[in-house]
PDB file of N, CA and C in Angstrom:
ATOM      1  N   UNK A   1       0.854  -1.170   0.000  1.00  0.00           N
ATOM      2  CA  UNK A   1       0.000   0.000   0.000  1.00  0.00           C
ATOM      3  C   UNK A   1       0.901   1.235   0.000  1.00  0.00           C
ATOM      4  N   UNK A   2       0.485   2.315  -0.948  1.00  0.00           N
ATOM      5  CA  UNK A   2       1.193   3.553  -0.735  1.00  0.00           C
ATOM      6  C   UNK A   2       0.872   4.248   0.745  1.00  0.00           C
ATOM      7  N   UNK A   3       2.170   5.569   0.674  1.00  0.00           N
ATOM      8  CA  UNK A   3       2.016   6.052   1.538  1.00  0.00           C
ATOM      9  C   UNK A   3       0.965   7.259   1.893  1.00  0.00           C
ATOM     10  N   UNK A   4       0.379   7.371   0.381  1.00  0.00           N
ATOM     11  CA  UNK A   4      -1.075   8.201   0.055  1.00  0.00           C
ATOM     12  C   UNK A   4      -2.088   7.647   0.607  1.00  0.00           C
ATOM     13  N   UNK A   5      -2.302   5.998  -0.232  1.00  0.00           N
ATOM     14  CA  UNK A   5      -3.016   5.716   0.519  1.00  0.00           C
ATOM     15  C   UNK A   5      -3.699   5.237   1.265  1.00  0.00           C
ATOM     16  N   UNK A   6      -2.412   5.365   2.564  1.00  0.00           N
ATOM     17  CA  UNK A   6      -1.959   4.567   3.698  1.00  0.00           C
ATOM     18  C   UNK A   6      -3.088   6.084   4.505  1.00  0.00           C
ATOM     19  N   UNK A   7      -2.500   7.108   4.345  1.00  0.00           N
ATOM     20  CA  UNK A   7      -2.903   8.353   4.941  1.00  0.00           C
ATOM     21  C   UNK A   7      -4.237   8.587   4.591  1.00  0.00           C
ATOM     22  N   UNK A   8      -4.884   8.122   3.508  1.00  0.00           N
ATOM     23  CA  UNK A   8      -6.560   8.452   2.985  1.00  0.00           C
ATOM     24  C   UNK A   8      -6.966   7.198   3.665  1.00  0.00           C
ATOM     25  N   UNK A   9      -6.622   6.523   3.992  1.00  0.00           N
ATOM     26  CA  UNK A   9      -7.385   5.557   4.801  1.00  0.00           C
ATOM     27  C   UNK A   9      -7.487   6.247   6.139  1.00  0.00           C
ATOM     28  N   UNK A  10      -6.806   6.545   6.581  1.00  0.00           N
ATOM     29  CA  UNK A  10      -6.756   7.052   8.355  1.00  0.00           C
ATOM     30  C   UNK A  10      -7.522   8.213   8.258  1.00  0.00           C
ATOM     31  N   UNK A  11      -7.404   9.044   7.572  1.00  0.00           N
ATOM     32  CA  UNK A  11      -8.670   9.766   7.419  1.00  0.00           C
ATOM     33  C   UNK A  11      -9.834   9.357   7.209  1.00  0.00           C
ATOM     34  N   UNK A  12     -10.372   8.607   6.866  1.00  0.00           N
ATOM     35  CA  UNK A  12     -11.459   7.530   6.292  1.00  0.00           C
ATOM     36  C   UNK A  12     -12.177   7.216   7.599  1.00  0.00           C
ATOM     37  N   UNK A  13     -11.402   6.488   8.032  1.00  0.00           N
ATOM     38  CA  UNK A  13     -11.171   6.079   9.313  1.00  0.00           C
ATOM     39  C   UNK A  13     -11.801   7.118  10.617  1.00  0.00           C
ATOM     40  N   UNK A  14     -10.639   8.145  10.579  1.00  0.00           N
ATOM     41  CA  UNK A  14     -11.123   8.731  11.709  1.00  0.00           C
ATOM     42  C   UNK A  14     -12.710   9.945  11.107  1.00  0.00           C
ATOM     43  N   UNK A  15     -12.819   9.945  10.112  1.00  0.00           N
ATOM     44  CA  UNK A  15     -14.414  10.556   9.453  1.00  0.00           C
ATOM     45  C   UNK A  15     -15.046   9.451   9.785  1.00  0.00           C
ATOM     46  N   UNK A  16     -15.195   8.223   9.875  1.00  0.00           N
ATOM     47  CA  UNK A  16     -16.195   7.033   9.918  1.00  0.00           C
ATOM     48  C   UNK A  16     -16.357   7.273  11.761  1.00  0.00           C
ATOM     49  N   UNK A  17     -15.265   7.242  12.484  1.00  0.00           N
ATOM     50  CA  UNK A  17     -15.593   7.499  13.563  1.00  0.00           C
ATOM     51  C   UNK A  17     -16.126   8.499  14.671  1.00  0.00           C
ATOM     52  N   UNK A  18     -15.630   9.401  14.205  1.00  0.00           N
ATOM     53  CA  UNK A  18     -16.299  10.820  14.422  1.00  0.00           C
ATOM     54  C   UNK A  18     -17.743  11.074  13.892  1.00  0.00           C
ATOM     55  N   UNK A  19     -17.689  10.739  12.763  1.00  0.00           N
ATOM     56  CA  UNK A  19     -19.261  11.085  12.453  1.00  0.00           C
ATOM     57  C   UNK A  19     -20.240   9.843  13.194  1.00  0.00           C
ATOM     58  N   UNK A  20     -20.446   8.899  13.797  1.00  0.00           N
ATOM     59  CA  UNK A  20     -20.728   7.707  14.247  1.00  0.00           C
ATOM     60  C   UNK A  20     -21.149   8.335  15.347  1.00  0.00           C
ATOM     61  N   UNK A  21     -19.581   8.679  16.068  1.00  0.00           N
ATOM     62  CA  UNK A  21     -19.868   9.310  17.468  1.00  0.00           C
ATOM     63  C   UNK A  21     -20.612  10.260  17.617  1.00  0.00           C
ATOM     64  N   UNK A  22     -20.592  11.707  16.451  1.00  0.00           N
ATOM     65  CA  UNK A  22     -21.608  12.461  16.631  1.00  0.00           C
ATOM     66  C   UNK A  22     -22.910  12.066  16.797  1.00  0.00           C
ATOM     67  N   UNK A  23     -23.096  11.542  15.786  1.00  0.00           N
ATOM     68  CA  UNK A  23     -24.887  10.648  15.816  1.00  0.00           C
ATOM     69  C   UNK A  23     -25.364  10.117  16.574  1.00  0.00           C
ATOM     70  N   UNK A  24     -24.266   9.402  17.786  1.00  0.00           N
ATOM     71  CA  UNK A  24     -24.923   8.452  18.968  1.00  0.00           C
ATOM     72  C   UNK A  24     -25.098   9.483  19.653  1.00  0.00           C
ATOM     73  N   UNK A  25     -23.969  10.269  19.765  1.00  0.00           N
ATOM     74  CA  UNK A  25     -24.134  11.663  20.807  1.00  0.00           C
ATOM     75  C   UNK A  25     -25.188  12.316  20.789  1.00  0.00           C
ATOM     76  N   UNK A  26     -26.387  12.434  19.785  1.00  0.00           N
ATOM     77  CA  UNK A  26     -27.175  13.614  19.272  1.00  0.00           C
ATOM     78  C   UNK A  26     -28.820  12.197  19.740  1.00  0.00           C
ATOM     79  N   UNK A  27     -28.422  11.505  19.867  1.00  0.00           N
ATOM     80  CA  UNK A  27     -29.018  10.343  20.056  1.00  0.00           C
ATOM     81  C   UNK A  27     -29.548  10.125  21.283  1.00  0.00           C
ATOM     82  N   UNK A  28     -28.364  10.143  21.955  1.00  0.00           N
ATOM     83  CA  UNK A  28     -28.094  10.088  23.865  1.00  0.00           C
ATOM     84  C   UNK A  28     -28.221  11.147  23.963  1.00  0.00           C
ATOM     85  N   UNK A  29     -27.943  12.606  23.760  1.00  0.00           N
ATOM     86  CA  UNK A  29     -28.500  14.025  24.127  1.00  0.00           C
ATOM     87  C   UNK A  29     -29.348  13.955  25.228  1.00  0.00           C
ATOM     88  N   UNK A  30     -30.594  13.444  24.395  1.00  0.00           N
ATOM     89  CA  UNK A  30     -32.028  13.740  25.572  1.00  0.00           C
ATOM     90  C   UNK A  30     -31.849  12.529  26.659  1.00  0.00           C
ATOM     91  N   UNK A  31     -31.553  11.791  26.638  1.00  0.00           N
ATOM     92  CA  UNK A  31     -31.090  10.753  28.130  1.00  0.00           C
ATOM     93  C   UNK A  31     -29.993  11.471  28.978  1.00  0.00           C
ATOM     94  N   UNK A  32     -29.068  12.501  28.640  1.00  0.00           N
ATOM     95  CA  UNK A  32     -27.950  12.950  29.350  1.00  0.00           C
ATOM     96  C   UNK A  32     -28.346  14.145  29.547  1.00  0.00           C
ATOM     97  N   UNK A  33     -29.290  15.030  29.132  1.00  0.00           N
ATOM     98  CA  UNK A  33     -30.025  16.134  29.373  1.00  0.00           C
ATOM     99  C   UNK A  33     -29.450  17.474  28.343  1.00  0.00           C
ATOM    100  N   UNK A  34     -28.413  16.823  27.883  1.00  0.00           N
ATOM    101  CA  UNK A  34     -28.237  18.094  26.390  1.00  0.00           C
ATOM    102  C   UNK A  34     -27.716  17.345  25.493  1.00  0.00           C
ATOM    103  N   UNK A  35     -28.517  18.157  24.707  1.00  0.00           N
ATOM    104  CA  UNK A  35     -27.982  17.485  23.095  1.00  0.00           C
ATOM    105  C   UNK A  35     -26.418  18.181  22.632  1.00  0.00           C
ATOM    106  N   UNK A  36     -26.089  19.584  22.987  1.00  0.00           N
ATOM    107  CA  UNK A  36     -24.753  20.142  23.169  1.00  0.00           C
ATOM    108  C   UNK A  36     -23.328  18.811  23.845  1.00  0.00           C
ATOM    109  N   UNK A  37     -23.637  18.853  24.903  1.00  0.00           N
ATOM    110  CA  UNK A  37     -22.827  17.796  25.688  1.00  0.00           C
ATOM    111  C   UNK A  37     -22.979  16.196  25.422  1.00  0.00           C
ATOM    112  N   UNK A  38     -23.883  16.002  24.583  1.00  0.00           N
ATOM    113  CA  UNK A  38     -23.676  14.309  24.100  1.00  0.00           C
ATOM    114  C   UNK A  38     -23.152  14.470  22.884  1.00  0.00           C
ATOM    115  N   UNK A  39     -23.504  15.408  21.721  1.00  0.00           N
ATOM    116  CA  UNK A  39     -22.801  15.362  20.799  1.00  0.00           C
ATOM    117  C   UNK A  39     -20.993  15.618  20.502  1.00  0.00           C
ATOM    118  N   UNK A  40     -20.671  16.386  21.781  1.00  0.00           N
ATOM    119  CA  UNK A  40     -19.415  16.501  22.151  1.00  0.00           C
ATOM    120  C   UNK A  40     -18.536  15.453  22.620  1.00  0.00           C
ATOM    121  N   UNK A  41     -19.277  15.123  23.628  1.00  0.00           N
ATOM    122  CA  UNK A  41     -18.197  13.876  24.235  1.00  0.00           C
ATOM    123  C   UNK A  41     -18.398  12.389  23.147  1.00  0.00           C
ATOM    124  N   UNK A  42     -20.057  12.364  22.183  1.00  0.00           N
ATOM    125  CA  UNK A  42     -19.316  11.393  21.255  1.00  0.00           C
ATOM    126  C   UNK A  42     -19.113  11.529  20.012  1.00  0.00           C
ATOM    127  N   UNK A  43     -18.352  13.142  20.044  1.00  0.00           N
ATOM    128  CA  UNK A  43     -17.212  13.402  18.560  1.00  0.00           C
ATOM    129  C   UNK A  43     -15.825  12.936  19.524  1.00  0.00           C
ATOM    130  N   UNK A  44     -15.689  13.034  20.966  1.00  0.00           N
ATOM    131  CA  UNK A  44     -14.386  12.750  21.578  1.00  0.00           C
ATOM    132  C   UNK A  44     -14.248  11.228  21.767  1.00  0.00           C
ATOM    133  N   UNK A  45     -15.286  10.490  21.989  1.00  0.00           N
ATOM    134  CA  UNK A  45     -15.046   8.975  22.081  1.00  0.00           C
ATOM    135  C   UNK A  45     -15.062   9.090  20.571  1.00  0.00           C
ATOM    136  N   UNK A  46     -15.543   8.968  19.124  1.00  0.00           N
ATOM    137  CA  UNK A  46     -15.369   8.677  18.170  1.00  0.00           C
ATOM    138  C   UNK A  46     -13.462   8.588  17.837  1.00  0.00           C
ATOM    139  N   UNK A  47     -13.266  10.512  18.245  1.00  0.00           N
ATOM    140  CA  UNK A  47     -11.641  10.361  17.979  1.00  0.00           C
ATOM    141  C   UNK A  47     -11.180   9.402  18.735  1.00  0.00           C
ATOM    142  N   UNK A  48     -11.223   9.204  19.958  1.00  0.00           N
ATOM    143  CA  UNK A  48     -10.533   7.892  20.503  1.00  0.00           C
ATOM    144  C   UNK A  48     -10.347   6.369  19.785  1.00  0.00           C
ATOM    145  N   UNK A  49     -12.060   6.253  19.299  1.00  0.00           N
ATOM    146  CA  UNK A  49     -11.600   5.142  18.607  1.00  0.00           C
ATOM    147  C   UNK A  49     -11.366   5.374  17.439  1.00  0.00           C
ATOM    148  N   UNK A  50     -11.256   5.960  16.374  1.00  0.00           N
ATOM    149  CA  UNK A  50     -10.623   6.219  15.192  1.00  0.00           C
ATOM    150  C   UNK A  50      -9.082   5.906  15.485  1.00  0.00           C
ATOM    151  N   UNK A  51      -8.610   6.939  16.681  1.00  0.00           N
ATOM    152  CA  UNK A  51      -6.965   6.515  17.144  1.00  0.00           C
ATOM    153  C   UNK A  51      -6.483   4.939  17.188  1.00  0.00           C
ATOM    154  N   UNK A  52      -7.496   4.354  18.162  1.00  0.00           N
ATOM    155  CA  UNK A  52      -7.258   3.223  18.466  1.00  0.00           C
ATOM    156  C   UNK A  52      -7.443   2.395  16.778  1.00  0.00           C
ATOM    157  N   UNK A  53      -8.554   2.486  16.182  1.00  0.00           N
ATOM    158  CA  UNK A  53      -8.427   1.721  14.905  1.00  0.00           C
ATOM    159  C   UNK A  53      -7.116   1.712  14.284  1.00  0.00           C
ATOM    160  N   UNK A  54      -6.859   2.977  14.053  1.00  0.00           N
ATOM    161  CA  UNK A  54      -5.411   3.227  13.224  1.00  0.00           C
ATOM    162  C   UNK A  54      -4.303   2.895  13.850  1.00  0.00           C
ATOM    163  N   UNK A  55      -4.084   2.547  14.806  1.00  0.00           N
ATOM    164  CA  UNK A  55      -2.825   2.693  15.074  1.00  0.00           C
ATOM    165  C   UNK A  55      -2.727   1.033  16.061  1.00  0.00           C
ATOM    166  N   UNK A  56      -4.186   0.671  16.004  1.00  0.00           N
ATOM    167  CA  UNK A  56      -3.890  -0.943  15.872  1.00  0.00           C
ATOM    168  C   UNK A  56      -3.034  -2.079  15.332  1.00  0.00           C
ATOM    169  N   UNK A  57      -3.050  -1.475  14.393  1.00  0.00           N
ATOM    170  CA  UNK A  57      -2.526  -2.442  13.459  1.00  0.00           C
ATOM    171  C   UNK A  57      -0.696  -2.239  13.542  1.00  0.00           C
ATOM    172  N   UNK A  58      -0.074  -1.644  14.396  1.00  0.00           N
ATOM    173  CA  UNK A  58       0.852  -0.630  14.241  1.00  0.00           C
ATOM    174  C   UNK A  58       1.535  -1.533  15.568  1.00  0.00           C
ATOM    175  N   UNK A  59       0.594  -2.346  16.726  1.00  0.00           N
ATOM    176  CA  UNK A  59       0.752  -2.535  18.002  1.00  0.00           C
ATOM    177  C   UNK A  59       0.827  -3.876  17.303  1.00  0.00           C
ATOM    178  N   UNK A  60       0.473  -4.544  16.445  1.00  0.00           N
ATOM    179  CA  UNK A  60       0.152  -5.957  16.165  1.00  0.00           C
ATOM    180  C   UNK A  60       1.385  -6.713  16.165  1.00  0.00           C
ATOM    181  N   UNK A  61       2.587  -5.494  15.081  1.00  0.00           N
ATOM    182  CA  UNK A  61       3.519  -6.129  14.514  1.00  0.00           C
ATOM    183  C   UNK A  61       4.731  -6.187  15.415  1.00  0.00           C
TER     184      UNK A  61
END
């Protein structure tokens, strides 16, 4: 795999996760009492696991 696109994947990646997280966040909003503060903390768990996806494979070898 190039090193292009080695890097358009991890972006891929961390857009698949972030946007995921937003949506659950906006989801859970009204159970956590704002839709502000759920959509936040899951764009921050999304980046977490986007990190963790990418850099999995990195811990394997």
């Amino acid at each position: 795999m190039s090193k292009k696109s080695k890097n358009n994947s991890q972006q891929g990646t961390y857009a698949l996760c972030i946007t995921v997280g937003l949506i659950i966040g906006v989801g859970l909003g009204p159970v956590l009492g704002s839709i502000l503060f759920g959509s936040l903390s899951g764009g921050v768990i999304g980046a977490a696991a986007g990190y963790f996806f990418t850099h999995l494979k990195n811990r394997r070898k």
